[in-house]
N, C-alpha and C. Protein backbone atom coordinates (compact mmCIF):
# COMPACT_ATOMS: atom_id res chain seq x y z
N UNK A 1 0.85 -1.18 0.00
CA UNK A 1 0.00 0.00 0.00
C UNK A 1 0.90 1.24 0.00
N UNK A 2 0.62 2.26 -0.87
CA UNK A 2 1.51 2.90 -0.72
C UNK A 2 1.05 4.12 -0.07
N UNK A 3 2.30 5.06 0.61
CA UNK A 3 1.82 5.98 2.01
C UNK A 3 0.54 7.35 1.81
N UNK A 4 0.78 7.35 0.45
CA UNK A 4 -0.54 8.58 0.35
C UNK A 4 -1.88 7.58 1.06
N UNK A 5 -2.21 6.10 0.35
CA UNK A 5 -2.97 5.89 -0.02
C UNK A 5 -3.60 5.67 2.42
N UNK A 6 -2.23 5.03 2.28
CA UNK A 6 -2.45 4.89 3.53
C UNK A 6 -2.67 6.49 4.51
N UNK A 7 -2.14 7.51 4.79
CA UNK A 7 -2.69 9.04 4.80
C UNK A 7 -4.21 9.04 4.41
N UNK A 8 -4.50 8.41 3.76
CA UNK A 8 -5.96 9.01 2.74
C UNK A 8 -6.89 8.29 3.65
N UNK A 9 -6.90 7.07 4.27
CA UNK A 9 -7.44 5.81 4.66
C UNK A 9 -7.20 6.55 6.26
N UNK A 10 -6.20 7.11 6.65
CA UNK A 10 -6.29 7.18 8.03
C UNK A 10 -7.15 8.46 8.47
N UNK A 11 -7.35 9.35 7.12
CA UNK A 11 -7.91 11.08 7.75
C UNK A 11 -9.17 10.54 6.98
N UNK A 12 -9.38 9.19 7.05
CA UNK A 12 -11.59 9.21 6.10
C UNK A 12 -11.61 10.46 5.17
N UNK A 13 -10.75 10.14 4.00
CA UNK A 13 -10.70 10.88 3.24
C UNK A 13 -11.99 10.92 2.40
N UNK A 14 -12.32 9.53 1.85
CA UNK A 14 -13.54 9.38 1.19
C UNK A 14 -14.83 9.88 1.76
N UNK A 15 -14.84 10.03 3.47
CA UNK A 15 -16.12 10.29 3.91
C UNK A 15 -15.85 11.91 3.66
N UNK A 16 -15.07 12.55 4.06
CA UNK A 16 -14.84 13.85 3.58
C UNK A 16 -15.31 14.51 1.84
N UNK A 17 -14.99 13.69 1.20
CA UNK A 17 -15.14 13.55 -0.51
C UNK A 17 -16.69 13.80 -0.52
N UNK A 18 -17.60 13.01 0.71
CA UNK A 18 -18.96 13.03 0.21
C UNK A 18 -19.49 14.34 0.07
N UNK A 19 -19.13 15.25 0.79
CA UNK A 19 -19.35 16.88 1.03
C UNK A 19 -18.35 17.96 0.43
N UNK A 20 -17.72 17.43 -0.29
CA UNK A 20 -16.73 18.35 -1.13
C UNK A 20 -17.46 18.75 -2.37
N UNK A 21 -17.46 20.01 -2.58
CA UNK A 21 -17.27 20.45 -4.03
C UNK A 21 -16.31 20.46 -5.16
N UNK A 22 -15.14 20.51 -4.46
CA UNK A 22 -13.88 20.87 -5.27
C UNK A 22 -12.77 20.24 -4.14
N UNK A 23 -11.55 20.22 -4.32
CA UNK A 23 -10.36 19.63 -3.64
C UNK A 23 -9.27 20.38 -4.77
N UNK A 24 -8.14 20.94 -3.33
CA UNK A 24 -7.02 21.71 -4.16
C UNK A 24 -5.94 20.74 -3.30
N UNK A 25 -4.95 20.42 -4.34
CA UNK A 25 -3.71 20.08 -3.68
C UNK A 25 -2.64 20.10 -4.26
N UNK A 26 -1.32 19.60 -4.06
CA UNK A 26 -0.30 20.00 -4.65
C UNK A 26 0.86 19.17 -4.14
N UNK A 27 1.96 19.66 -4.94
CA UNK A 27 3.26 19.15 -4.89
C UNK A 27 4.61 20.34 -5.34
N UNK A 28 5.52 20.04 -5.05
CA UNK A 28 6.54 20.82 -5.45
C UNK A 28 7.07 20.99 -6.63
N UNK A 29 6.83 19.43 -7.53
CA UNK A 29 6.91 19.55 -8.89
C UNK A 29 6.01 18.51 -9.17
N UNK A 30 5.01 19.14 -10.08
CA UNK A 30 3.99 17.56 -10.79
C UNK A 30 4.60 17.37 -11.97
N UNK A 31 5.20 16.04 -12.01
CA UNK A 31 5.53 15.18 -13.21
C UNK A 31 5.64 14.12 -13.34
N UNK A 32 6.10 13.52 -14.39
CA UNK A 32 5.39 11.70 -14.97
C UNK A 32 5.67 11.02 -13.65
N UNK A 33 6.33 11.43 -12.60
CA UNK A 33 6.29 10.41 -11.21
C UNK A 33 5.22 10.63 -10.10
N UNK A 34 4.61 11.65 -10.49
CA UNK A 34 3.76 12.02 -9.82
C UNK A 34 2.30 11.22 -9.89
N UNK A 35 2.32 10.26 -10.75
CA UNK A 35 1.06 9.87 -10.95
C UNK A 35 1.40 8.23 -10.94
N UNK A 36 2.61 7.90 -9.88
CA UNK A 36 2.82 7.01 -9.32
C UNK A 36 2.73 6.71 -7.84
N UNK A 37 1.50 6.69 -7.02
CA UNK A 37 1.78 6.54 -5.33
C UNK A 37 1.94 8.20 -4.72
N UNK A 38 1.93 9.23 -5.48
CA UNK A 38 2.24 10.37 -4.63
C UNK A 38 0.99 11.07 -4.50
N UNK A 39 0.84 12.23 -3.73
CA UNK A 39 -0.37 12.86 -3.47
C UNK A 39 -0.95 12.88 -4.21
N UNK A 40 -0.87 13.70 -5.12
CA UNK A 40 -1.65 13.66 -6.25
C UNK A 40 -2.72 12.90 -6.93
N UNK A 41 -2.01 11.92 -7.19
CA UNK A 41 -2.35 11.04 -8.00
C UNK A 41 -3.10 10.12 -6.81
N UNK A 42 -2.82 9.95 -5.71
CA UNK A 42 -3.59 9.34 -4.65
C UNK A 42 -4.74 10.10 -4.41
N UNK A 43 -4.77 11.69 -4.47
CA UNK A 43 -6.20 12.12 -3.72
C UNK A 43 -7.19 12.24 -5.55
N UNK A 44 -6.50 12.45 -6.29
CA UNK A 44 -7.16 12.60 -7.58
C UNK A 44 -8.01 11.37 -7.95
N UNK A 45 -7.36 9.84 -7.48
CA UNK A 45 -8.25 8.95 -8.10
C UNK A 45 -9.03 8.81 -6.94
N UNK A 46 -9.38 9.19 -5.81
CA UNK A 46 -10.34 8.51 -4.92
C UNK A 46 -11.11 10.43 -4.90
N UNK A 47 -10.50 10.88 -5.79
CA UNK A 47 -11.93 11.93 -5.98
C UNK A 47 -12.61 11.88 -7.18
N UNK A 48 -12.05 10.86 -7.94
CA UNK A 48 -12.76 10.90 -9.30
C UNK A 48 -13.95 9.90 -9.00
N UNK A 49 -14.06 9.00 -7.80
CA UNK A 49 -15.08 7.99 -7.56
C UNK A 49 -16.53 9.13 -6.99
N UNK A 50 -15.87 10.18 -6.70
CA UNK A 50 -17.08 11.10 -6.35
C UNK A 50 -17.62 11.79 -6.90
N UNK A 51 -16.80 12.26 -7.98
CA UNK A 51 -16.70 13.06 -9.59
C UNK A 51 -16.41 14.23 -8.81
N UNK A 52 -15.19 14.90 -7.98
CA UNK A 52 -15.12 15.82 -7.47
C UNK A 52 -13.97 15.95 -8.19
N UNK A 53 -14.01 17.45 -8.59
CA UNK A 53 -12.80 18.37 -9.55
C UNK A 53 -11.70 18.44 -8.65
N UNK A 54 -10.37 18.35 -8.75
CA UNK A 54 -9.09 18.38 -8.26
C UNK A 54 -8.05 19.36 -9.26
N UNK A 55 -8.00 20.19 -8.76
CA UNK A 55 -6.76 20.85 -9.12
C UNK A 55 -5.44 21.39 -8.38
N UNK A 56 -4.71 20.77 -9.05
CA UNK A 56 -3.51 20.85 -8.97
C UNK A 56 -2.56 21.87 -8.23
N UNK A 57 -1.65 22.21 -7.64
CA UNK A 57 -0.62 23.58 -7.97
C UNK A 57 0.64 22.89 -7.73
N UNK A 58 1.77 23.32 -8.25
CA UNK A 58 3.43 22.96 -7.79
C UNK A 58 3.84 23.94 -8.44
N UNK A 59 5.16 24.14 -7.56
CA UNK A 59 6.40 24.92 -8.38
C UNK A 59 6.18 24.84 -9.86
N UNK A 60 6.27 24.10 -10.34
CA UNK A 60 6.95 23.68 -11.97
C UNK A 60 5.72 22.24 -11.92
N UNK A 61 5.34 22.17 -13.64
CA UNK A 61 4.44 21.33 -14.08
C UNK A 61 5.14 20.93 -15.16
N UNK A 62 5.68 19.46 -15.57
CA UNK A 62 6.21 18.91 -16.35
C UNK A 62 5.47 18.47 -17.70
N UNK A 63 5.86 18.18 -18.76
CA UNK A 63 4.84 17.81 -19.72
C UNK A 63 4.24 16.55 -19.84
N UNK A 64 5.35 15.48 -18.97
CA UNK A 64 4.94 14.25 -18.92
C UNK A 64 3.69 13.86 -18.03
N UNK A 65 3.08 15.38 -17.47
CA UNK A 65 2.26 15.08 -16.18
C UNK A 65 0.96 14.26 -16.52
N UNK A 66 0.51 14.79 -17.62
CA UNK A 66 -0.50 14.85 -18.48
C UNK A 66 -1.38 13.55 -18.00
N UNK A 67 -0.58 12.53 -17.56
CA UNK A 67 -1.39 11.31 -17.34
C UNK A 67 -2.67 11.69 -15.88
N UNK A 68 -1.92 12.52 -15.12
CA UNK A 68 -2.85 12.93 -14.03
C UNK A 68 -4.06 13.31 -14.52
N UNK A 69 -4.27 14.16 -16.63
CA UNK A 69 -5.58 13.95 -16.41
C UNK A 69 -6.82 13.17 -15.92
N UNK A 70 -6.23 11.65 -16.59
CA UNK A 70 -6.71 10.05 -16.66
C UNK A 70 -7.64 10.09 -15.41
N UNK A 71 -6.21 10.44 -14.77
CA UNK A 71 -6.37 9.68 -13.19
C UNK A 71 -7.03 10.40 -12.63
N UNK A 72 -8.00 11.67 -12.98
CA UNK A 72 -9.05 12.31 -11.95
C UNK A 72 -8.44 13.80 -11.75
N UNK A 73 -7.63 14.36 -12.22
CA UNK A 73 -7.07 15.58 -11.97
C UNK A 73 -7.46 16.70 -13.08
N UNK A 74 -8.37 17.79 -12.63
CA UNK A 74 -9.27 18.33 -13.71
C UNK A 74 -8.25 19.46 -14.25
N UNK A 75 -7.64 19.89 -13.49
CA UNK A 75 -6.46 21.21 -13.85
C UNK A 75 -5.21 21.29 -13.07
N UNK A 76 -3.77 21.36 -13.96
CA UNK A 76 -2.55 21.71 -13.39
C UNK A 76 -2.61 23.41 -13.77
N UNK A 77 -1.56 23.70 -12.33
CA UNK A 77 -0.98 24.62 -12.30
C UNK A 77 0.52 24.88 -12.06
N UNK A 78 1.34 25.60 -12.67
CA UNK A 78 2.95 25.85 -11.98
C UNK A 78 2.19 27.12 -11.40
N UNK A 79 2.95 27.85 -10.38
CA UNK A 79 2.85 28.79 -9.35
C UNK A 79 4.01 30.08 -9.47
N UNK A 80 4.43 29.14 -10.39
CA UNK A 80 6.29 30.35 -10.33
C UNK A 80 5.97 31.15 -11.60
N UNK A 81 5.81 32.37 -11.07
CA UNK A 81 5.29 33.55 -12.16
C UNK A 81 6.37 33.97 -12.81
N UNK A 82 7.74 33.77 -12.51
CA UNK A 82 9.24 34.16 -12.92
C UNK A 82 9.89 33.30 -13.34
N UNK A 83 11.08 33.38 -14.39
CA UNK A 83 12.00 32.69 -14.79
C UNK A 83 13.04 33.15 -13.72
N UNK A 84 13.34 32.35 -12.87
CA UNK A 84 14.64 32.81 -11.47
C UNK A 84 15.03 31.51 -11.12
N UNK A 85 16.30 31.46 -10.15
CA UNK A 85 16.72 30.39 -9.93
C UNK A 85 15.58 29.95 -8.87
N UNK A 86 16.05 28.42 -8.14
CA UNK A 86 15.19 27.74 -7.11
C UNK A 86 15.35 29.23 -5.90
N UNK A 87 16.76 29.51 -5.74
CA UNK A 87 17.28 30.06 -4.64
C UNK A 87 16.41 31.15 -4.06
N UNK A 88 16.39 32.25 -5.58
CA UNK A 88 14.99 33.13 -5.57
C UNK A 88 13.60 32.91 -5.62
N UNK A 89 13.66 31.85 -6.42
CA UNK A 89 11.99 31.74 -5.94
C UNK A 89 11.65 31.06 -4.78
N UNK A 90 12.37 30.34 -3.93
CA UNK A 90 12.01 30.64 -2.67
C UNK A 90 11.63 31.63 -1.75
N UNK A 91 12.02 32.52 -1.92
CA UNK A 91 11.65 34.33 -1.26
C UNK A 91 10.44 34.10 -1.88
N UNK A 92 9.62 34.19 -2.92
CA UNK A 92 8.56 34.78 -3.45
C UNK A 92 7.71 33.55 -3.46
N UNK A 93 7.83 31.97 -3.04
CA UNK A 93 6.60 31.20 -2.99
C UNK A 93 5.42 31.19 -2.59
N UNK A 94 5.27 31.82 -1.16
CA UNK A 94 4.26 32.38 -0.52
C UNK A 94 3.12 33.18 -1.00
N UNK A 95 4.06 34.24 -1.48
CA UNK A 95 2.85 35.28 -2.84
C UNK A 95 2.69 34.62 -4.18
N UNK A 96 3.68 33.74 -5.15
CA UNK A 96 2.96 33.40 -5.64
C UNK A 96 1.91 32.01 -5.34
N UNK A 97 2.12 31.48 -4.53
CA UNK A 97 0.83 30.70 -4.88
C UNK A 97 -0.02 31.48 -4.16
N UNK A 98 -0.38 32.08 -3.47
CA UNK A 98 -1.54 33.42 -3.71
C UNK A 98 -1.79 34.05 -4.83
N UNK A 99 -1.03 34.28 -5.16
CA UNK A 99 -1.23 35.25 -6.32
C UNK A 99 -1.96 33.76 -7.47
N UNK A 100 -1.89 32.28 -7.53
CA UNK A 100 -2.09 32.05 -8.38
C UNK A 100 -3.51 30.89 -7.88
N UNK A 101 -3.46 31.08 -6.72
CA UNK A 101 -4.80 30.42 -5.85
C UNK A 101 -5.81 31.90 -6.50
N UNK A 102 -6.29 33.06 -6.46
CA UNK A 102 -6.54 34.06 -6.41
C UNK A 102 -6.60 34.12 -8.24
N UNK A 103 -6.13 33.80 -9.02
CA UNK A 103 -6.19 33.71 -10.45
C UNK A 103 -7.77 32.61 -10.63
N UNK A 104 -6.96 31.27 -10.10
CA UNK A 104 -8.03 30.24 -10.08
C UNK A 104 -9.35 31.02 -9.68
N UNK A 105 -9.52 31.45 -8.45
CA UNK A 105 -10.91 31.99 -7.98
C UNK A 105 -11.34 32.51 -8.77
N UNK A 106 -10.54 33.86 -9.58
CA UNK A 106 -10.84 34.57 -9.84
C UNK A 106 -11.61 34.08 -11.67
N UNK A 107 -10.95 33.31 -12.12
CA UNK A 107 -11.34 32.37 -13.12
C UNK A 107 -12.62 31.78 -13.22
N UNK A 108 -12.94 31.05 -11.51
CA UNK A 108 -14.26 30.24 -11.65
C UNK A 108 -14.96 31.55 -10.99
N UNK A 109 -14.72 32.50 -10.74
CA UNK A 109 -15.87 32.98 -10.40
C UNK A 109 -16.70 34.26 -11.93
N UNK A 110 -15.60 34.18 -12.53
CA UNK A 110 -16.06 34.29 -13.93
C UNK A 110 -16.87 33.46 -14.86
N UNK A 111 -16.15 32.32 -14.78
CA UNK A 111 -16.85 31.07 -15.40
C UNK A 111 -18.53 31.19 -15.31
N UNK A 112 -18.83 31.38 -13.07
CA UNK A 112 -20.11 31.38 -12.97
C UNK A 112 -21.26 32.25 -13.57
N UNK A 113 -20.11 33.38 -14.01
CA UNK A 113 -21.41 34.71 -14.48
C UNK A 113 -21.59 34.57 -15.86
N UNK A 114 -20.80 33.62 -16.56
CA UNK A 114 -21.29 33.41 -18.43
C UNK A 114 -22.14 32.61 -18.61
């Protein structure tokens, strides 16, 4: 069993799922390993049994990620609004994934008024 799945099983993740609308989660980098045993890919397929939307955020989004659509993951995001080293974008992680949590909102709450 692998440890997300076990995490998922110990916080009654699924009973939680029954009352969700949406689920946000993330990783530091989503890519083609990510949709082996890691968060992701662990909370994405036991939200697709609920048909609950999952999106994504990490540092950096790889191209190989793509399989996480499959697996229940409705939208990736990278978070790093700059081309900078790791070193610097550490200083600025905080604001951007605000700044890119705050895009998303700001997205579906558009979506709702068309």
């Amino acid at each position: 069993m692998s440890g997300i799945d076990i995490m998922l099983d110990t916080i009654t993740f699924e009973e939680v799922l029954k009352d969700t609308s949406m689920v946000i989660t993330g990783e530091g980098k989503i890519d083609g390993q990510s949709s082996y045993g890691k968060v992701i890919s662990g909370v994405a397929k036991r939200a697709k049994k609920y048909q609950v939307p999952v999106i994504a955020l990490a540092g950096a989004v790889t191209e190989d990620a793509d399989l996480l659509y499959e697996m229940g993951v409705s939208a990736m995001f990278g978070i790093n609004r700059r081309a900078l080293s790791f070193e610097e974008l550490k200083a600025t992680t905080k604001m951007d994934l605000r700044k890119t949590a705050e895009s998303i909102f700001r997205l579906m709450d558009l979506s709702s008024k068309v």
